[in-house]
N, C-alpha and C. Protein backbone atom coordinates (compact mmCIF):
# COMPACT_ATOMS: atom_id res chain seq x y z
N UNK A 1 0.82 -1.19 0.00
CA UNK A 1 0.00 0.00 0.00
C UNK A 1 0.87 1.25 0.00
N UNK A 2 1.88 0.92 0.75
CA UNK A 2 2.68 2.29 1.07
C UNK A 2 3.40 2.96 -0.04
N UNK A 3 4.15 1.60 -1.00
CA UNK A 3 4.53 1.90 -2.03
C UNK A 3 4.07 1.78 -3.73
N UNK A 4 2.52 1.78 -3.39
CA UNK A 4 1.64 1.73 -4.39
C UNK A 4 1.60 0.50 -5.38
N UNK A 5 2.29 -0.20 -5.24
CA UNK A 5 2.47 -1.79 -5.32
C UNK A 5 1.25 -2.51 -5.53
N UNK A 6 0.43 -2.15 -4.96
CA UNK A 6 -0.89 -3.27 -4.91
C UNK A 6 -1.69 -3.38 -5.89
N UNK A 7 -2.34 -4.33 -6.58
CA UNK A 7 -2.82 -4.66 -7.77
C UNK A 7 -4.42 -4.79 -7.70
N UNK A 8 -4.65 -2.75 -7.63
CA UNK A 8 -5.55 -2.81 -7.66
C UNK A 8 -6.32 -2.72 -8.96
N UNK A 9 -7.76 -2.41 -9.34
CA UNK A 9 -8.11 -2.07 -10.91
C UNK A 9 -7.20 -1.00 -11.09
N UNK A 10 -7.38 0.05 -10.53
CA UNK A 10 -6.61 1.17 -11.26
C UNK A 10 -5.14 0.92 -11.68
N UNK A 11 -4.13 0.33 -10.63
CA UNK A 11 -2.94 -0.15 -11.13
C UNK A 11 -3.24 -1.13 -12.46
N UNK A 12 -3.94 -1.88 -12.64
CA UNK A 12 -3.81 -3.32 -13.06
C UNK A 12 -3.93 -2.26 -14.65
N UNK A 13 -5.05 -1.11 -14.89
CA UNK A 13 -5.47 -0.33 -15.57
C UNK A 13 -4.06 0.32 -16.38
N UNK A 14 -3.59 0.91 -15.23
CA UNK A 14 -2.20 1.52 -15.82
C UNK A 14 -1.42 0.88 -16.37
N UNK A 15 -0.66 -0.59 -15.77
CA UNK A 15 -0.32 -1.09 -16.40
C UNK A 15 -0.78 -1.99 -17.67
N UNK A 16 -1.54 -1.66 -18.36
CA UNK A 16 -2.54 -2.06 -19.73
C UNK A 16 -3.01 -3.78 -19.41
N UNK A 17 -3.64 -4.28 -18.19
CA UNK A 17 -4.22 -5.10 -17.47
C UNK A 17 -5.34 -4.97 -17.74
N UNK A 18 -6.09 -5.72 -18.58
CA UNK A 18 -7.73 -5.37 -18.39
C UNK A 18 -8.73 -6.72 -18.52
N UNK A 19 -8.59 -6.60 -17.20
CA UNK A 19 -9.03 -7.86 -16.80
C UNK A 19 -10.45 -7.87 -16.14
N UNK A 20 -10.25 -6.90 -16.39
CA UNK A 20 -12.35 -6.38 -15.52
C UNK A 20 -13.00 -5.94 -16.66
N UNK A 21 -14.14 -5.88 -16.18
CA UNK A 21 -14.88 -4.79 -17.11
C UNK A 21 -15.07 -3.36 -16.42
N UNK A 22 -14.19 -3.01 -15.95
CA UNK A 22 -14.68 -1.61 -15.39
C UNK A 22 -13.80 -1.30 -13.81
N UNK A 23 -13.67 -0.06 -13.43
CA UNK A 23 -12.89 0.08 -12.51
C UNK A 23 -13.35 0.50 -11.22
N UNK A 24 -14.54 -0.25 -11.16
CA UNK A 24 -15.61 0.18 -10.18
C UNK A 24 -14.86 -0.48 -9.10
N UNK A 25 -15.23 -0.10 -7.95
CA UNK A 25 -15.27 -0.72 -6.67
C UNK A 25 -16.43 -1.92 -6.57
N UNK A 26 -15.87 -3.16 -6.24
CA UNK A 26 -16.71 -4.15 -6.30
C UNK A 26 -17.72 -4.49 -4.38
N UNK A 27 -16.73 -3.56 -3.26
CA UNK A 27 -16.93 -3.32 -2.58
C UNK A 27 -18.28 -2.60 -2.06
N UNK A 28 -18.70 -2.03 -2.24
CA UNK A 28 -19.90 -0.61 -2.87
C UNK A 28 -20.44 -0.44 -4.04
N UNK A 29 -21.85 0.01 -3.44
CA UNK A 29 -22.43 0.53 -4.87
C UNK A 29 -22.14 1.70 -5.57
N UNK A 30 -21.20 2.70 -4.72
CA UNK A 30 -20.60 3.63 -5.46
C UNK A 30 -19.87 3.42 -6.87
N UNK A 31 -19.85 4.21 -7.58
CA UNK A 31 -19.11 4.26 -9.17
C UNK A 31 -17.71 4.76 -8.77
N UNK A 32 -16.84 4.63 -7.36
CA UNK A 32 -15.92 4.99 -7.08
C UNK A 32 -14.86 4.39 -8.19
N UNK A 33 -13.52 5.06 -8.50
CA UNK A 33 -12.41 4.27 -9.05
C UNK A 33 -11.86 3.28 -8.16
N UNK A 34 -11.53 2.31 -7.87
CA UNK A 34 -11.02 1.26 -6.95
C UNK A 34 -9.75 1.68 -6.97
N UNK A 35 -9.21 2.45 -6.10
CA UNK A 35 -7.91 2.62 -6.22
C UNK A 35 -7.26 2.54 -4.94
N UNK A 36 -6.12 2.90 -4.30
CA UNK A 36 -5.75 2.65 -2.97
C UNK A 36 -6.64 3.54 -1.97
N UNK A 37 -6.35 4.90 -2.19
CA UNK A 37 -7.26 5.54 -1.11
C UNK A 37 -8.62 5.12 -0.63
N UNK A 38 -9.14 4.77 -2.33
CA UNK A 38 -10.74 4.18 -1.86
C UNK A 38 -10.94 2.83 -1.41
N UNK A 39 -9.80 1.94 -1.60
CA UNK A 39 -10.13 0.62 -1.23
C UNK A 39 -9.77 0.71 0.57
N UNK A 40 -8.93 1.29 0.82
CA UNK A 40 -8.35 1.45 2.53
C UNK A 40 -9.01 2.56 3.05
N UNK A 41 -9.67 3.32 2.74
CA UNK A 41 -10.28 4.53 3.06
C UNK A 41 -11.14 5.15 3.09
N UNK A 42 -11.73 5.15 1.60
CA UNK A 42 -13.04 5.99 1.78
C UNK A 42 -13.91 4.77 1.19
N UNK A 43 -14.02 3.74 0.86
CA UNK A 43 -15.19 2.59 0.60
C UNK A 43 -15.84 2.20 2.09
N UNK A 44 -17.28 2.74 1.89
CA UNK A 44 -18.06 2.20 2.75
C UNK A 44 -17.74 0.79 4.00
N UNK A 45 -17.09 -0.70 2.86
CA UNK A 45 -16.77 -1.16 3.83
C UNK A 45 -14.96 -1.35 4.69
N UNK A 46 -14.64 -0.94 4.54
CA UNK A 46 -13.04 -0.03 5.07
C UNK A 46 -13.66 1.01 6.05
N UNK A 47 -14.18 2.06 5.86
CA UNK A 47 -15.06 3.02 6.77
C UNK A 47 -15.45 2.26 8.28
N UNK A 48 -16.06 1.04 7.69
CA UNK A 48 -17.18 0.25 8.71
C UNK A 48 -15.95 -0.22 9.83
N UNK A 49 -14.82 -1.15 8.67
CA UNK A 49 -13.63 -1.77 9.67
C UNK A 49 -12.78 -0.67 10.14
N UNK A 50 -12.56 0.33 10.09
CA UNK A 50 -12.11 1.02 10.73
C UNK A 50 -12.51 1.47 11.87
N UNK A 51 -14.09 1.90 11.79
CA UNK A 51 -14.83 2.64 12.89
C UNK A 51 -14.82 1.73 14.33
N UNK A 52 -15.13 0.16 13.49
CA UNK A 52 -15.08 -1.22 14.70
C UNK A 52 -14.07 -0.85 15.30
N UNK A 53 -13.21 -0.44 14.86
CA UNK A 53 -11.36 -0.75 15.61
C UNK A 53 -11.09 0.74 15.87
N UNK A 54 -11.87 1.28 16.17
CA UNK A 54 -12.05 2.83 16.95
C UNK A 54 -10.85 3.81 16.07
N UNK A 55 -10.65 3.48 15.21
CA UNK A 55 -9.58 4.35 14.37
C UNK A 55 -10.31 5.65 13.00
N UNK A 56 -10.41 6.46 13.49
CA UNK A 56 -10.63 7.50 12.37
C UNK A 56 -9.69 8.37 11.65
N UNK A 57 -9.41 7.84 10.80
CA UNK A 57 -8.37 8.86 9.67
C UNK A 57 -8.32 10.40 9.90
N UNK A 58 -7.16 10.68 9.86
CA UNK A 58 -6.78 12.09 9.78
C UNK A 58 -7.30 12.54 8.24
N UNK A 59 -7.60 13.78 7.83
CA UNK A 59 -7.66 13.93 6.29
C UNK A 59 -6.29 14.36 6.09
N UNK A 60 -5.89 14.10 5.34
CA UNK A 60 -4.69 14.05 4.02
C UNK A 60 -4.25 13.37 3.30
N UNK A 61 -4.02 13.77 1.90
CA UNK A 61 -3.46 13.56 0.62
C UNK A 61 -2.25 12.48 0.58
N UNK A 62 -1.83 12.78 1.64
CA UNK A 62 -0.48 11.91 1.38
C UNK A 62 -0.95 10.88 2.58
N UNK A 63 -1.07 9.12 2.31
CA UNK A 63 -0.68 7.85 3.31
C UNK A 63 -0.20 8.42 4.09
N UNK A 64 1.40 8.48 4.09
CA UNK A 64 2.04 8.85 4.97
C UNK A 64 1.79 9.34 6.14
N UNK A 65 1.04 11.04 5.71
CA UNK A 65 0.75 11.69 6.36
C UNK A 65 -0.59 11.44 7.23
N UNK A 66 -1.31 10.44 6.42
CA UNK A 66 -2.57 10.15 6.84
C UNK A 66 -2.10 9.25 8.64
N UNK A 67 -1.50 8.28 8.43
CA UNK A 67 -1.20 7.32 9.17
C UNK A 67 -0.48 7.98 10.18
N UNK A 68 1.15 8.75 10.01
CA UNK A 68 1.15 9.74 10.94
C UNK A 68 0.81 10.74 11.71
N UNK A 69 -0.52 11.44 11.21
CA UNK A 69 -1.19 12.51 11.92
C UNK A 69 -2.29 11.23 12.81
N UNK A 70 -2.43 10.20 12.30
CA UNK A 70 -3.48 9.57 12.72
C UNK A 70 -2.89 8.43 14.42
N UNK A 71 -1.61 7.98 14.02
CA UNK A 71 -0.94 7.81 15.23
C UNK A 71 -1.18 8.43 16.55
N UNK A 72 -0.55 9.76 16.06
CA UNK A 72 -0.28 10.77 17.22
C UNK A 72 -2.03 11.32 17.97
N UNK A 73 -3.01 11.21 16.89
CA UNK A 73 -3.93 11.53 17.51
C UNK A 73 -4.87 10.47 18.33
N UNK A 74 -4.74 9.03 17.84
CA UNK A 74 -5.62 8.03 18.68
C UNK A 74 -5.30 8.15 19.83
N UNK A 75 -3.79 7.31 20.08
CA UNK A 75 -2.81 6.80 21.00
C UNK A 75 -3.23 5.53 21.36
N UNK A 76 -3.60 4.48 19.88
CA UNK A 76 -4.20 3.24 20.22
C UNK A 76 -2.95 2.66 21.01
N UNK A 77 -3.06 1.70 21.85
CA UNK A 77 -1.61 0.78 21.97
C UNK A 77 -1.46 -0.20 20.41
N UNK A 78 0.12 -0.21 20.21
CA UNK A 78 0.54 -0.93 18.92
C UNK A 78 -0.56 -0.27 17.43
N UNK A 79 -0.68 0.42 17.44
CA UNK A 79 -1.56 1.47 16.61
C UNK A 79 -1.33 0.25 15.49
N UNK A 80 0.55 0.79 15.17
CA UNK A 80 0.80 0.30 13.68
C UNK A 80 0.43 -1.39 13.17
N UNK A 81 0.05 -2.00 14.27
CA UNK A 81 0.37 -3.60 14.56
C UNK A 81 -1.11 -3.94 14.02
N UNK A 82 -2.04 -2.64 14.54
CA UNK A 82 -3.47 -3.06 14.30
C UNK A 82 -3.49 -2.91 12.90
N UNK A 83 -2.75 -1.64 12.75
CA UNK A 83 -3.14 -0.92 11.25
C UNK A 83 -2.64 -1.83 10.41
N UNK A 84 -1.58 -2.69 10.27
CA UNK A 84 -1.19 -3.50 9.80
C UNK A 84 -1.98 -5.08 8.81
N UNK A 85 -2.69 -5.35 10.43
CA UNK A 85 -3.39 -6.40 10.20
C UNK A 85 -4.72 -6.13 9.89
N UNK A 86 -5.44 -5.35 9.63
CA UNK A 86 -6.29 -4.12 9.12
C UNK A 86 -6.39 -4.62 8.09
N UNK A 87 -5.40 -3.43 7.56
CA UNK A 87 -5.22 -3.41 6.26
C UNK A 87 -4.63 -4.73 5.27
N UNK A 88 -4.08 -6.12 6.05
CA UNK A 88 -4.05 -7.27 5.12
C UNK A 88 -5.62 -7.52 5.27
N UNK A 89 -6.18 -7.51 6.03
CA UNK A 89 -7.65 -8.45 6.33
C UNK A 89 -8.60 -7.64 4.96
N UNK A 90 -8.38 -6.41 4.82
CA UNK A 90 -9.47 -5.70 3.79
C UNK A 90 -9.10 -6.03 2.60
């Protein structure tokens, strides 16, 4: 995720992969692009697993920044350990 690596539609897209019919989020009924932000972030069900695990995103543009402003403001214990296993489970 961190290093944009993940093979989502939109990557799979860029790299001339077209293996779907479309770059919808299969997640939601939104017409979202399936891309990293929306698959870990703003898709309805990511939203849901997050909220369970008492974690609400900082807003910003940059991961990075997202995850670091978001650290400092929970103060889950092992924040990153959760966020981790989180984000393989979605």
């Amino acid at each position: 995720m961190l290093v944009d690596r993940l093979n989502t539609k939109m990557m799979l897209l860029r790299r001339n992969f077209h293996v779907q019919p479309n770059t919808f989020c299969v997640m939601c009924t939104s017409l979202a692009q399936k891309d990293i932000d929306h698959l870990f972030f703003y898709c309805p069900f990511a939203a849901r697993c997050w909220q369970k695990l008492g974690i609400h995103w900082a807003d910003e543009n940059d991961i990075y920044d997202r995850i670091l402003l978001t650290v400092n403001n929970t103060g889950i214990p092992f924040f990153i350990e959760v966020f981790l296993i989180a984000s393989w489970e979605i």
